[in-house]
N, C-alpha and C. Protein backbone atom coordinates (compact mmCIF):
# COMPACT_ATOMS: atom_id res chain seq x y z
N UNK A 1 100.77 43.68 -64.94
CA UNK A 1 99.74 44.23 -64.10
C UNK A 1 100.20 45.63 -63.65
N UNK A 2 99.24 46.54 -63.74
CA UNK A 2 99.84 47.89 -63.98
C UNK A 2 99.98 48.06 -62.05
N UNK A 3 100.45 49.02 -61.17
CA UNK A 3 101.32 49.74 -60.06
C UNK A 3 99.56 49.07 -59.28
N UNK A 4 98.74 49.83 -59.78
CA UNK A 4 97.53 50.43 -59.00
C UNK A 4 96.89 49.28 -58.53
N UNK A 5 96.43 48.68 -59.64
CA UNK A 5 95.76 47.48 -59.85
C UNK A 5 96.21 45.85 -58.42
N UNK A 6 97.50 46.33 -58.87
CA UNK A 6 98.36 45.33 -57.54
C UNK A 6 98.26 46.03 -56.09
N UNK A 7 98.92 47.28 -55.84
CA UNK A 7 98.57 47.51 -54.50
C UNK A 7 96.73 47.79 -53.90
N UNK A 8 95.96 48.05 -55.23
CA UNK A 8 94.41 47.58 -54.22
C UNK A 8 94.03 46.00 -54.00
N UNK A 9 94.66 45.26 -54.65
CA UNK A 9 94.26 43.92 -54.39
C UNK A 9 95.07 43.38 -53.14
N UNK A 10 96.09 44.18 -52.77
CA UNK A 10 97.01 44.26 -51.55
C UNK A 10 96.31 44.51 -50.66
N UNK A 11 95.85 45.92 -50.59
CA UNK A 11 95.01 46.50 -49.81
C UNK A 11 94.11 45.92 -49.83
N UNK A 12 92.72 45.28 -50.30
CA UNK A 12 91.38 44.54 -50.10
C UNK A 12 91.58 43.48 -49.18
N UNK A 13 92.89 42.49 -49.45
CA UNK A 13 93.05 41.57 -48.91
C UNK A 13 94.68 41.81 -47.53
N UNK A 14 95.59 41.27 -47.99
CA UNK A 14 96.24 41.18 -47.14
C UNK A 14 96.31 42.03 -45.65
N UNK A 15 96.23 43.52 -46.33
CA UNK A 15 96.71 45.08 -45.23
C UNK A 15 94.98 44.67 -44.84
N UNK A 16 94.14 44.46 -45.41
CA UNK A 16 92.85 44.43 -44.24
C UNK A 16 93.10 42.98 -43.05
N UNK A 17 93.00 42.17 -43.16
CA UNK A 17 93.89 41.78 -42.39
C UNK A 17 94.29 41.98 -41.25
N UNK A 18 95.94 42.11 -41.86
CA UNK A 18 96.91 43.02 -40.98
C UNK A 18 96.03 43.91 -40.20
N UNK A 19 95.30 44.79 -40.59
CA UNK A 19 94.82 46.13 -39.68
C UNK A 19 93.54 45.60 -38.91
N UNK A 20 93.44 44.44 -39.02
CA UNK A 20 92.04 43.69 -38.44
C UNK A 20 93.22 43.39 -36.80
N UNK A 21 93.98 42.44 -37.27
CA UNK A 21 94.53 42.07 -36.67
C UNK A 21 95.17 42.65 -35.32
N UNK A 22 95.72 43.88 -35.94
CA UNK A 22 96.39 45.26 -35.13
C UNK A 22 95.29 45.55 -34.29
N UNK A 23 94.37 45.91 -34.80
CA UNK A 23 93.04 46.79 -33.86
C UNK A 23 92.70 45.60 -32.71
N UNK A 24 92.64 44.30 -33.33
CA UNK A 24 92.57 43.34 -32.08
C UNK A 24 93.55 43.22 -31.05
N UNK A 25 94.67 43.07 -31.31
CA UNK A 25 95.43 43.31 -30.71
C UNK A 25 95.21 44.81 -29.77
N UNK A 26 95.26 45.56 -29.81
CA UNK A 26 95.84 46.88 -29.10
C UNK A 26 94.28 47.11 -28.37
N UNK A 27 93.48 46.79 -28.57
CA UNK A 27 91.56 46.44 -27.99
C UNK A 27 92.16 45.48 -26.67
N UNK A 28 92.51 43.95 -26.74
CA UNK A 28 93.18 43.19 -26.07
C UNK A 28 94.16 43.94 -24.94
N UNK A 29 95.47 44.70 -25.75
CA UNK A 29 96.26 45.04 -24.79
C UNK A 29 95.46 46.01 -23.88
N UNK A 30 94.60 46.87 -24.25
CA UNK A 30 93.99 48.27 -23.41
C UNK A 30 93.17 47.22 -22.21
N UNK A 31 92.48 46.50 -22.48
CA UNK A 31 91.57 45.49 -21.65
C UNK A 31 92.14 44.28 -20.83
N UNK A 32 93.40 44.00 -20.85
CA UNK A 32 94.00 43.11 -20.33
C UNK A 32 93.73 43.63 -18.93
N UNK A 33 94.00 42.27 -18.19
CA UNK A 33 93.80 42.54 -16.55
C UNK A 33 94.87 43.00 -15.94
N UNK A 34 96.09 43.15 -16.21
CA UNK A 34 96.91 44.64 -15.21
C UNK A 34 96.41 45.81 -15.21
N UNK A 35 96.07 46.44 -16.17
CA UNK A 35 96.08 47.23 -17.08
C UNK A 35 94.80 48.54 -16.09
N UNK A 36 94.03 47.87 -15.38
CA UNK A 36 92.89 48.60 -14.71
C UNK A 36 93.24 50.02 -14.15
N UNK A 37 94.10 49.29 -13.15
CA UNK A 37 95.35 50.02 -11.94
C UNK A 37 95.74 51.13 -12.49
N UNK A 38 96.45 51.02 -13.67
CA UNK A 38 97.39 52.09 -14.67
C UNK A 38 96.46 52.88 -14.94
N UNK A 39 95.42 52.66 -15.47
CA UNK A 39 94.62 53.95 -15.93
C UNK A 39 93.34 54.38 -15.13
N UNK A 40 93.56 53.92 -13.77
CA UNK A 40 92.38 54.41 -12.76
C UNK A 40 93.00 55.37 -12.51
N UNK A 41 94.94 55.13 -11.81
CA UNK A 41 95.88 55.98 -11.42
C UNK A 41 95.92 57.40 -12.76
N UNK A 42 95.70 56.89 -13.67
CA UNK A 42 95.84 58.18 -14.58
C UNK A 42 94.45 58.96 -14.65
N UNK A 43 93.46 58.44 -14.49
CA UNK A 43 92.41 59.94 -14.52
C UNK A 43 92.18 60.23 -12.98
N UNK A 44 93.01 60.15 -12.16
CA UNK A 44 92.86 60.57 -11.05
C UNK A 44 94.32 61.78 -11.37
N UNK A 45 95.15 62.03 -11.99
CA UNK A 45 96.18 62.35 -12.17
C UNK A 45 95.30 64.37 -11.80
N UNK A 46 94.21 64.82 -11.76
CA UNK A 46 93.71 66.11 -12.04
C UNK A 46 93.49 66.65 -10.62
N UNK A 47 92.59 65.08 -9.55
CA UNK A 47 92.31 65.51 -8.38
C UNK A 47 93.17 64.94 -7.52
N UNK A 48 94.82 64.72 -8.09
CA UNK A 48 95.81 64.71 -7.14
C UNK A 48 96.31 65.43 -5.25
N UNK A 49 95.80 66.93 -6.59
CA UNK A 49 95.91 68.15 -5.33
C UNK A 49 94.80 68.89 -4.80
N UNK A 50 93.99 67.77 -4.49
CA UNK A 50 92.42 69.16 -4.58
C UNK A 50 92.45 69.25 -3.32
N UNK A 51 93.19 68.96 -2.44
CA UNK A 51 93.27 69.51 -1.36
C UNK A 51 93.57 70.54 -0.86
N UNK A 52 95.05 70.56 -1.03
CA UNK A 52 96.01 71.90 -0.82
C UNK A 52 97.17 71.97 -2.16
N UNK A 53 97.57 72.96 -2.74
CA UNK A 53 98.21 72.94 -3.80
C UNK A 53 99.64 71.66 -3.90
N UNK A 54 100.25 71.77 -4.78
CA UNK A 54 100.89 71.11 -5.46
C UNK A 54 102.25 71.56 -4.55
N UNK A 55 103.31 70.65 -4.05
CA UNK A 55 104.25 71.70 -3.86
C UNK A 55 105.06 72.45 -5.01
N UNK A 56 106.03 72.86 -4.60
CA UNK A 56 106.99 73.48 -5.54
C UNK A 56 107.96 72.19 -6.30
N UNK A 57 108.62 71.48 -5.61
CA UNK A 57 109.19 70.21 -6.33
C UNK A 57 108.26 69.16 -6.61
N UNK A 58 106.95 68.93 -6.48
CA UNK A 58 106.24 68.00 -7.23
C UNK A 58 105.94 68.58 -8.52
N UNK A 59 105.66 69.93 -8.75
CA UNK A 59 105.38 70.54 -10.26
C UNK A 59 106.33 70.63 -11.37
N UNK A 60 107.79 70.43 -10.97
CA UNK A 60 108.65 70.19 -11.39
C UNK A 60 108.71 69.02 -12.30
N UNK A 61 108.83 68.74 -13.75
CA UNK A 61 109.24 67.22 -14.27
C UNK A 61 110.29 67.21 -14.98
C-alpha cells in the first residue's frame, strides 16, 4: 500500500477522531464551572485603571 493511500485512511478515520475528541475536550475545559471567575477577571484586565493611572510599580512585569 503505497505512503499516501495509508496516511488518508489514517486521517478519514482515526486523527478525525482524535481531533473530535480534542475540540471536545478544550470546549469542556473553557466552560467548566471554575473557570467563569478567571476570565470575568481577565476582560476587566483594560478598566483596571480607569480611574486614576496605573502606578509606577504596578506597570512593571
Amino acid at each position: 500500500m503505497e505512503s499516501y493511500t495509508l496516511l488518508r485512511q489514517f486521517a478519514d478515520s482515526w486523527m478525525l477522531l482524535l481531533l473530535f475528541a480534542f475540540f471536545i475536550g478544550v470546549v469542556a475545559w473553557a466552560f467548566r464551572p471554575g473557570s467563569s471567575k478567571v476570565y470575568a477577571d481577565t476582560a476587566d484586565i483594560p478598566f483596571r485603571h480607569a480611574d486614576k493611572p496605573a502606578a509606577p510599580e504596578e506597570t512593571r512585569t
